[in-house]
Protein backbone atom coordinates (compact mmCIF):
# COMPACT_ATOMS: atom_id res chain seq x y z
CA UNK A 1 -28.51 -14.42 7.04
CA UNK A 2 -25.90 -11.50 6.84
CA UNK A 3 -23.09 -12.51 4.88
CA UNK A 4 -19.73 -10.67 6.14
CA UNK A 5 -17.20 -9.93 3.07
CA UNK A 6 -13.96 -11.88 3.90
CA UNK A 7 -11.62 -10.13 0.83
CA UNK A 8 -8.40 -8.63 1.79
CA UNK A 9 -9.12 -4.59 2.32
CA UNK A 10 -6.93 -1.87 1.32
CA UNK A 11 -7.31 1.85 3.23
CA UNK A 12 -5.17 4.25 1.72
CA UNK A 13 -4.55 7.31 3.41
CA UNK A 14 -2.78 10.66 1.77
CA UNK A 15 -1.67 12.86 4.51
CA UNK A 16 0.19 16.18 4.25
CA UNK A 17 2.19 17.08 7.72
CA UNK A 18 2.22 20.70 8.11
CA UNK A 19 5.77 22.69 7.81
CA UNK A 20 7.93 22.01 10.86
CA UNK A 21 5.93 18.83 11.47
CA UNK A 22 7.18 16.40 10.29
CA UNK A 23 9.56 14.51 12.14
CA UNK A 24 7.61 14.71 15.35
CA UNK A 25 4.25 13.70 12.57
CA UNK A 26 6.55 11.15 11.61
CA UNK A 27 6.99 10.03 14.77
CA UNK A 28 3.51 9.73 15.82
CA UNK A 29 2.75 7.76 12.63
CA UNK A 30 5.22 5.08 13.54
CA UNK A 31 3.16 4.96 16.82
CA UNK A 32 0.11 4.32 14.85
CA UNK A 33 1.48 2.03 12.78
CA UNK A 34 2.33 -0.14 16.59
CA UNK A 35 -0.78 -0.05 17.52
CA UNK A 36 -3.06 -1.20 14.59
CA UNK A 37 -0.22 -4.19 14.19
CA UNK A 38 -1.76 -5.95 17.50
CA UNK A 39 -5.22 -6.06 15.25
CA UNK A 40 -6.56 -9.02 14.31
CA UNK A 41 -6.15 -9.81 10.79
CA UNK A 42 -3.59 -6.54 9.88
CA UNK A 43 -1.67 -7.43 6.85
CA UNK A 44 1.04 -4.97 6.85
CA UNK A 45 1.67 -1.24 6.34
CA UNK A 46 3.58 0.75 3.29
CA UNK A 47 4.40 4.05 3.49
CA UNK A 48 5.84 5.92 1.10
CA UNK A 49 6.83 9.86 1.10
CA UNK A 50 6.40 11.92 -2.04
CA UNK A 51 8.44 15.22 -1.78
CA UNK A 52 6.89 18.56 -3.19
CA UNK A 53 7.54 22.13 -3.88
CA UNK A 54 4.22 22.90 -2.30
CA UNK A 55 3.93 20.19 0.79
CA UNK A 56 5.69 16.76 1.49
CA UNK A 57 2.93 13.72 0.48
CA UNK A 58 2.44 10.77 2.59
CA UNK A 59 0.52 8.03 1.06
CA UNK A 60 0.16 5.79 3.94
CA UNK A 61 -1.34 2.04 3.24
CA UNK A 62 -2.92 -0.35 5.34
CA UNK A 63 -4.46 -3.82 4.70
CA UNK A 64 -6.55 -5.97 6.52
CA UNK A 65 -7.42 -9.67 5.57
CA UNK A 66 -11.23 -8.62 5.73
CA UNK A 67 -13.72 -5.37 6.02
CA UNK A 68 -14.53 -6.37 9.27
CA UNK A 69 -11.15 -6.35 10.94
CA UNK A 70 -10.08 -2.79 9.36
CA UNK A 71 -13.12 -1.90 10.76
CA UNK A 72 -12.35 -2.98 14.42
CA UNK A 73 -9.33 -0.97 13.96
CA UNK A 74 -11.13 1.88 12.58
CA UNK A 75 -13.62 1.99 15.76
CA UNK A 76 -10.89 1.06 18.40
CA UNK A 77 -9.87 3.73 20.91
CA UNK A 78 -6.53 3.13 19.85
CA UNK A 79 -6.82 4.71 16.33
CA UNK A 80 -8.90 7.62 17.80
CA UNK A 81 -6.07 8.45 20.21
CA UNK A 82 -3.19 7.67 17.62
CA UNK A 83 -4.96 9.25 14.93
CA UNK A 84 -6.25 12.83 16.39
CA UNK A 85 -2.30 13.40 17.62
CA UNK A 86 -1.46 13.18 13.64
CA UNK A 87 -4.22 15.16 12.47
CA UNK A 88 -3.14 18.11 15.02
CA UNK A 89 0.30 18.11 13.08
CA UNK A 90 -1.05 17.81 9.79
CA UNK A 91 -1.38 20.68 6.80
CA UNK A 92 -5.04 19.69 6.00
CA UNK A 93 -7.22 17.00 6.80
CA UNK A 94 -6.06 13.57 5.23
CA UNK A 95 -7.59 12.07 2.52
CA UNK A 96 -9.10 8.53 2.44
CA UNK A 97 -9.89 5.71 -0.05
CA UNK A 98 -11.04 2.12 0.50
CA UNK A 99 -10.37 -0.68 -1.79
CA UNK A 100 -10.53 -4.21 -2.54
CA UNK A 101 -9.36 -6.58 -5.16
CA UNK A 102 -6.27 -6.22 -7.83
CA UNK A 103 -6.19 -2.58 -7.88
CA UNK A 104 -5.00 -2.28 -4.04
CA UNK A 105 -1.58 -2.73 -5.66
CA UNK A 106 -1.91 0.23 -7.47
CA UNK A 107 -2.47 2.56 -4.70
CA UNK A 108 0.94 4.70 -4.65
CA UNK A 109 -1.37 7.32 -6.54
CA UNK A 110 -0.07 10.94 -7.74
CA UNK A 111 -2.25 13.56 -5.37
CA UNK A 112 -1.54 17.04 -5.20
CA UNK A 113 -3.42 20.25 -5.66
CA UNK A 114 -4.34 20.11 -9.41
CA UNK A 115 -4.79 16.02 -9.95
CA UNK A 116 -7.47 13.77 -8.17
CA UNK A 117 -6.26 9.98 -7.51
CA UNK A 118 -7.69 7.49 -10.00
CA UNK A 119 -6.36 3.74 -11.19
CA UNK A 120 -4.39 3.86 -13.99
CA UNK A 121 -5.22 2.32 -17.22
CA UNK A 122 -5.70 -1.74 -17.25
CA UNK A 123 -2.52 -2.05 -20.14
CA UNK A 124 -0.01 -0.17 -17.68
CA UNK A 125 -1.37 -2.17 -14.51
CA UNK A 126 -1.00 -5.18 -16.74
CA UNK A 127 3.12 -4.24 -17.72
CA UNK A 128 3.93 -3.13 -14.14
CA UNK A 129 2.38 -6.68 -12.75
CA UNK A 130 4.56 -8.51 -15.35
CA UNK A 131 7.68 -6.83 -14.60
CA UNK A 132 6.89 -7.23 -11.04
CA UNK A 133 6.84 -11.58 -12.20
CA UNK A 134 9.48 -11.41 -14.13
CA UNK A 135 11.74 -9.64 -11.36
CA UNK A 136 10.49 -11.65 -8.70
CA UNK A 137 9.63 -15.51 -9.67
CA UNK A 138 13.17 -15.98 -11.79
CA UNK A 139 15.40 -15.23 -9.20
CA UNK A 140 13.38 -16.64 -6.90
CA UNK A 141 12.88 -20.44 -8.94
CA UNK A 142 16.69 -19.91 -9.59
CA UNK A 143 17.57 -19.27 -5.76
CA UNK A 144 15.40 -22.37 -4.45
CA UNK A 145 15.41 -24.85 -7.42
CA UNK A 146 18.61 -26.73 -5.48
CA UNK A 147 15.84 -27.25 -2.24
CA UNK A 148 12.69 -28.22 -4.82
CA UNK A 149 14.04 -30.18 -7.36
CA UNK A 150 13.99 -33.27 -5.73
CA UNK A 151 10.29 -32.38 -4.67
CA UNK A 152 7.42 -33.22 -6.40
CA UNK A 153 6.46 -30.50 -9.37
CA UNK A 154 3.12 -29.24 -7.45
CA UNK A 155 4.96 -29.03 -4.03
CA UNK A 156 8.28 -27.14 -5.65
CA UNK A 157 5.98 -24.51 -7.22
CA UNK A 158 3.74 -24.09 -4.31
CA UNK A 159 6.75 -23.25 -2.32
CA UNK A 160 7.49 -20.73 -4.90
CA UNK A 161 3.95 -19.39 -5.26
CA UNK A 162 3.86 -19.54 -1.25
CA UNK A 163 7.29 -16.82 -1.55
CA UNK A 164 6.39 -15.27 -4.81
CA UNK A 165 3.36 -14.01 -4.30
CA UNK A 166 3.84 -11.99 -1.05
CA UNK A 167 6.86 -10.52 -2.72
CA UNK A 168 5.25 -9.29 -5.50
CA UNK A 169 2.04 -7.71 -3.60
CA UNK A 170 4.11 -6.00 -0.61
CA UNK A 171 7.32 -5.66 -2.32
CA UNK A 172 7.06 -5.30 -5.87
CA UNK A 173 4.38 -3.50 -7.35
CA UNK A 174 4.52 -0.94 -4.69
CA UNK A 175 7.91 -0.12 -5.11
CA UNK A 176 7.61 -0.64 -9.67
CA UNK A 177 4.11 1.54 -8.69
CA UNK A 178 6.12 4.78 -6.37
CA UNK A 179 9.56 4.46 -8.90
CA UNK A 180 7.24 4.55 -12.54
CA UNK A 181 3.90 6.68 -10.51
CA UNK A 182 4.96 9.49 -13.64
CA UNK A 183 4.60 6.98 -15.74
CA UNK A 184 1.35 5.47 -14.17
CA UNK A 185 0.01 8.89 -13.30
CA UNK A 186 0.97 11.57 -15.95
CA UNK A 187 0.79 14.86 -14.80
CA UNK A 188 -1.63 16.67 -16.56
CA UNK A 189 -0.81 20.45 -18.16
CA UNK A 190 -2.43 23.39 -16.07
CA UNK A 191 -4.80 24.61 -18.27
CA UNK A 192 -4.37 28.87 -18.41
């Protein structure tokens, strides 16, 4: 028997419009981003731009409740069409990472020229996720506690958990991940 893994899937792309392309790649991306929401089991999109001296940095990610529905996106006609449009406009061909698990909320990775994307270490994951619970389940159990209080306990915090936790994983640490990525990704002196 074949078992079929049914964990939430993370593909991260890093793209790099070339000059003069970018609005209408910009464009065309927002297209993209249409057509892969009528898949089954798409989770949402982020995408965040990262200005540059060199080249502007998109680091575009996608999630999927399971492999096998990024895949069926992946295969579909759709993408292909969507997908060679934005590769026509773009500086080089895009890079692109799969991942599963905890570290998908760590994916707003430093990429450039000199530096290689990589997680960063488990203590800074660890201080980004508990700002990211601090931030997000106070004002939250402040902002609802007049609606749960007269609920029983497990019910009132499994509304919270039920707001909470969506907040934190498509809100949150993407946003604490882009605004401290110098933090999470030092840049590294060029060696001469």
């Amino acid at each position: 028997m074949n078992s079929i893994n049914t964990d939430p899937i993370t593909m991260v792309v890093t793209a790099h419009p070339a000059a003069g392309n970018e609005k209408e790649w910009e464009q065309t991306l927002t297209s993209t981003i249409q057509a892969s929401l009528k898949f089954p089991g798409h989770m949402g999109t982020t995408v965040l731009k990262q200005e540059s001296r060199l080249k502007p940095t998109y680091q575009i990610v996608i999630r999927f409740d399971q492999l096998e529905n990024l895949e069926a996106w992946k295969s579909s006609p759709e993408r292909e069409h969507w997908v060679s449009r934005l590769h026509a406009l773009e500086h080089v061909p895009p890079a692109i990472e799969h991942n599963a698990g905890l570290e998908t909320w760590f994916e707003f990775t430093h990429h450039d020229e000199q530096h290689l994307s990589q997680h960063p270490p488990k203590y800074k994951m660890a201080i980004i996720v508990w700002i990211a619970v601090y931030m997000t389940v106070i004002p939250i159990v402040n902002l609802i506690r007049p609606v749960t209080s007269e609920l029983h306990f497990l019910i009132g915090s499994a509304i919270t958990t039920t707001i909470t936790v969506p907040l934190m994983t498509w809100v949150m640490i993407p946003v604490l991940s882009w605004l401290l990525k110098s933090w999470l990704y030092p840049t590294k002196p060029i060696e001469t």
